[in-house]
C-alpha atoms as a PDB file:
ATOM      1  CA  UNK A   1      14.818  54.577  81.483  1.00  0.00           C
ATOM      2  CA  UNK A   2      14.115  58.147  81.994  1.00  0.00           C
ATOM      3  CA  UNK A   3      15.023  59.336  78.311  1.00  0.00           C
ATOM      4  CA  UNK A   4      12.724  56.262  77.165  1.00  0.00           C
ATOM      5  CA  UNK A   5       9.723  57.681  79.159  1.00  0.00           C
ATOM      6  CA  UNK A   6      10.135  61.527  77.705  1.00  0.00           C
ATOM      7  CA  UNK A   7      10.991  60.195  74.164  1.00  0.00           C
ATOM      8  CA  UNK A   8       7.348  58.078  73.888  1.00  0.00           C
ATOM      9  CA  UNK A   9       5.760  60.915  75.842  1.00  0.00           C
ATOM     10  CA  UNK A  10       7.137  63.814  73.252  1.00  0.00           C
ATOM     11  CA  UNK A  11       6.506  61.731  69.980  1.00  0.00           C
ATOM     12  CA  UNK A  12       3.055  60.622  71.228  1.00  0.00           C
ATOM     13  CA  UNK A  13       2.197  64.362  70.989  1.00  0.00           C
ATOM     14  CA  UNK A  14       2.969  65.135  67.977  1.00  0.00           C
ATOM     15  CA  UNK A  15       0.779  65.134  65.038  1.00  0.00           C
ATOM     16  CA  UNK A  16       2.132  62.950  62.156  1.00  0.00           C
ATOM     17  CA  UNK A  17       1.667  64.261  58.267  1.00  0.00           C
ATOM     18  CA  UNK A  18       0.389  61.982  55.733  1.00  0.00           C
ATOM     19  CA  UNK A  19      -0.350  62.739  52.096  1.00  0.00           C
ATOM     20  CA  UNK A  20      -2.843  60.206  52.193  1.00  0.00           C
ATOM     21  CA  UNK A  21      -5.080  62.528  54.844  1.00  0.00           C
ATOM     22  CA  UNK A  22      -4.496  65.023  52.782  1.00  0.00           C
ATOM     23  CA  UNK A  23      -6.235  63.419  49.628  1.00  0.00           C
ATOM     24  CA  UNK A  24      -8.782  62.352  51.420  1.00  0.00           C
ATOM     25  CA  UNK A  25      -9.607  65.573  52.590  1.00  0.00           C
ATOM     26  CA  UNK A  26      -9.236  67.083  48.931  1.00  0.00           C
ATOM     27  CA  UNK A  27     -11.631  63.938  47.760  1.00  0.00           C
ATOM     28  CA  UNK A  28     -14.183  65.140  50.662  1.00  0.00           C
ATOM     29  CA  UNK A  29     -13.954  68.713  49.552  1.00  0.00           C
ATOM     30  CA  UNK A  30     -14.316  68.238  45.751  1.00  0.00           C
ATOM     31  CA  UNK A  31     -17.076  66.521  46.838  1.00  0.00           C
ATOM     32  CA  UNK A  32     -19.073  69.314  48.768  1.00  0.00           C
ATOM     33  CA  UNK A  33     -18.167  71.672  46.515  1.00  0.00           C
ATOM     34  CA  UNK A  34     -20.083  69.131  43.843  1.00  0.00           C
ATOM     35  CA  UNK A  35     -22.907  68.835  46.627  1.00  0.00           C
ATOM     36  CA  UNK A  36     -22.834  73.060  46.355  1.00  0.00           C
ATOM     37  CA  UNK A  37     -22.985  73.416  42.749  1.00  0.00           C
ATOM     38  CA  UNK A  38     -26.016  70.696  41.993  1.00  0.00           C
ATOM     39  CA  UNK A  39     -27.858  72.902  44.747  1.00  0.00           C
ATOM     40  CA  UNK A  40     -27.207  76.135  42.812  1.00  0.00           C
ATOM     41  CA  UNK A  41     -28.022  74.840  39.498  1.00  0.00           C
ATOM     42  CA  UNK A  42     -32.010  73.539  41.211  1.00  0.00           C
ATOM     43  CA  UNK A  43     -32.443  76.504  42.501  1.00  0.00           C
ATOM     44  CA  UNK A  44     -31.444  78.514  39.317  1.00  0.00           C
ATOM     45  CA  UNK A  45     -33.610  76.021  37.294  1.00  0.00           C
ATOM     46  CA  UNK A  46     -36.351  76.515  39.531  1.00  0.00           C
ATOM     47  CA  UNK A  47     -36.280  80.339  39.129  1.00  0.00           C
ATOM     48  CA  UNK A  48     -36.168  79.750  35.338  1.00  0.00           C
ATOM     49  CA  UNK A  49     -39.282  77.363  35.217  1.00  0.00           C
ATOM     50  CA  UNK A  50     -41.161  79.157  37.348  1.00  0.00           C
ATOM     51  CA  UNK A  51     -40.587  82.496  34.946  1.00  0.00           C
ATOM     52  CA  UNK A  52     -41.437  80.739  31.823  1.00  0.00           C
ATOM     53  CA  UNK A  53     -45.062  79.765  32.862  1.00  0.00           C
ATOM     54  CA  UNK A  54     -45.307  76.884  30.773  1.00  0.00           C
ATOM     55  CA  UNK A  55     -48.230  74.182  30.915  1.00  0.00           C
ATOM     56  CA  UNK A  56     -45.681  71.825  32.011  1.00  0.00           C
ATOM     57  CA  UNK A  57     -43.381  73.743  34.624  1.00  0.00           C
ATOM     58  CA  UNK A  58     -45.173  72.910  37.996  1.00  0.00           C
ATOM     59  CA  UNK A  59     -44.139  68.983  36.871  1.00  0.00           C
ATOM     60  CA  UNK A  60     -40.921  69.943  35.888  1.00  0.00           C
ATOM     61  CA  UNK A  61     -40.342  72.160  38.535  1.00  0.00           C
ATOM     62  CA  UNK A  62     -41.383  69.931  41.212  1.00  0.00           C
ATOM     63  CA  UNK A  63     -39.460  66.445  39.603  1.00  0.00           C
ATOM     64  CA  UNK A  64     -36.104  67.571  37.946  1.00  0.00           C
ATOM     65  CA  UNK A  65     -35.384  70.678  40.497  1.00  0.00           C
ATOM     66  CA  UNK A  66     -36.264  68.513  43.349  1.00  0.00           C
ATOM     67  CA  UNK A  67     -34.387  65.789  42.071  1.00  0.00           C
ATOM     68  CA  UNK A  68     -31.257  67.895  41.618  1.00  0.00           C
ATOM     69  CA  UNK A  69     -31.660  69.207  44.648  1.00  0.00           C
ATOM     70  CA  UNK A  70     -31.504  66.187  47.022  1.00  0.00           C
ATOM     71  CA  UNK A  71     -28.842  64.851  44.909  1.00  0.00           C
ATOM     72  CA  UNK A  72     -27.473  67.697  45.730  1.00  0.00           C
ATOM     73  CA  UNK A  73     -27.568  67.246  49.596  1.00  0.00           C
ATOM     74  CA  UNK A  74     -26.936  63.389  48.992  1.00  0.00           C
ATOM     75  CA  UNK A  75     -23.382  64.813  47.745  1.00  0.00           C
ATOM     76  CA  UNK A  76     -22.928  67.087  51.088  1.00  0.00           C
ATOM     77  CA  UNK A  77     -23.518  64.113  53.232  1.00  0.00           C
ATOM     78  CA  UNK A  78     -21.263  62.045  51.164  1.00  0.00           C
ATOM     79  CA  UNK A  79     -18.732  64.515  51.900  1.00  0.00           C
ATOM     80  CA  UNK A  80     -19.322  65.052  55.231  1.00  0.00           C
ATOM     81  CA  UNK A  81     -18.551  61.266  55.651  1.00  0.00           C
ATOM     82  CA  UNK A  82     -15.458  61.466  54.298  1.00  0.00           C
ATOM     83  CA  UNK A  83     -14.353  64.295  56.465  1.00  0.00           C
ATOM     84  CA  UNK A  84     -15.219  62.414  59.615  1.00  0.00           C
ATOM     85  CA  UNK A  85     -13.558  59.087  58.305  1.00  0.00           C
ATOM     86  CA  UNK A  86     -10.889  60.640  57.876  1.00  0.00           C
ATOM     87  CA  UNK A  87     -10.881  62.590  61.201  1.00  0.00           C
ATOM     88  CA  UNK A  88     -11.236  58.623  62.598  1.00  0.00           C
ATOM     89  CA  UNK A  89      -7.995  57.444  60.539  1.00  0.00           C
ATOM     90  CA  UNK A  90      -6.248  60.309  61.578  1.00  0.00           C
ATOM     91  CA  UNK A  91      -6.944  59.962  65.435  1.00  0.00           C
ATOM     92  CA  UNK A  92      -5.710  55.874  65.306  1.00  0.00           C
END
């Protein structure tokens, strides 16, 4: 009875490695680091369009940067959804 009681107690406490977390985590990652890059590029565009001076780069400054931008952070949160699911499957 004894033995029983420390054997549940030890393996209880320790943490079990899956490859499946681990792909999940690379998944979330790739991910933010898509979220990162769409945020560079609208800000690079931006720069660029606001240089040129054109008679059309307010409009495209304010709808395609913009655009890329929030897509951008729509990525990040995306990822940051899959890093707490996966903080949620690793806890049960």
């Amino acid at each position: 009875m004894e033995k029983t009681k420390v054997y549940l107690t030890e393996s209880l406490g320790k943490p079990e490695n899956n490859s499946k977390s681990n792909h999940k985590n690379i998944i979330g990652k790739i991910v933010s680091i898509i979220g990162f890059l769409l945020i560079i590029i609208s800000i690079v565009l931006s720069g660029y369009f606001i240089i040129i001076k054109t008679e059309h780069a307010f409009l495209i400054l304010v709808l395609l940067c913009s655009g890329i931008f929030l897509t951008g952070l729509f990525f990040l949160a995306i990822a940051h959804i899959i890093t707490l699911l996966q903080h949620i499957s690793n806890k049960l």
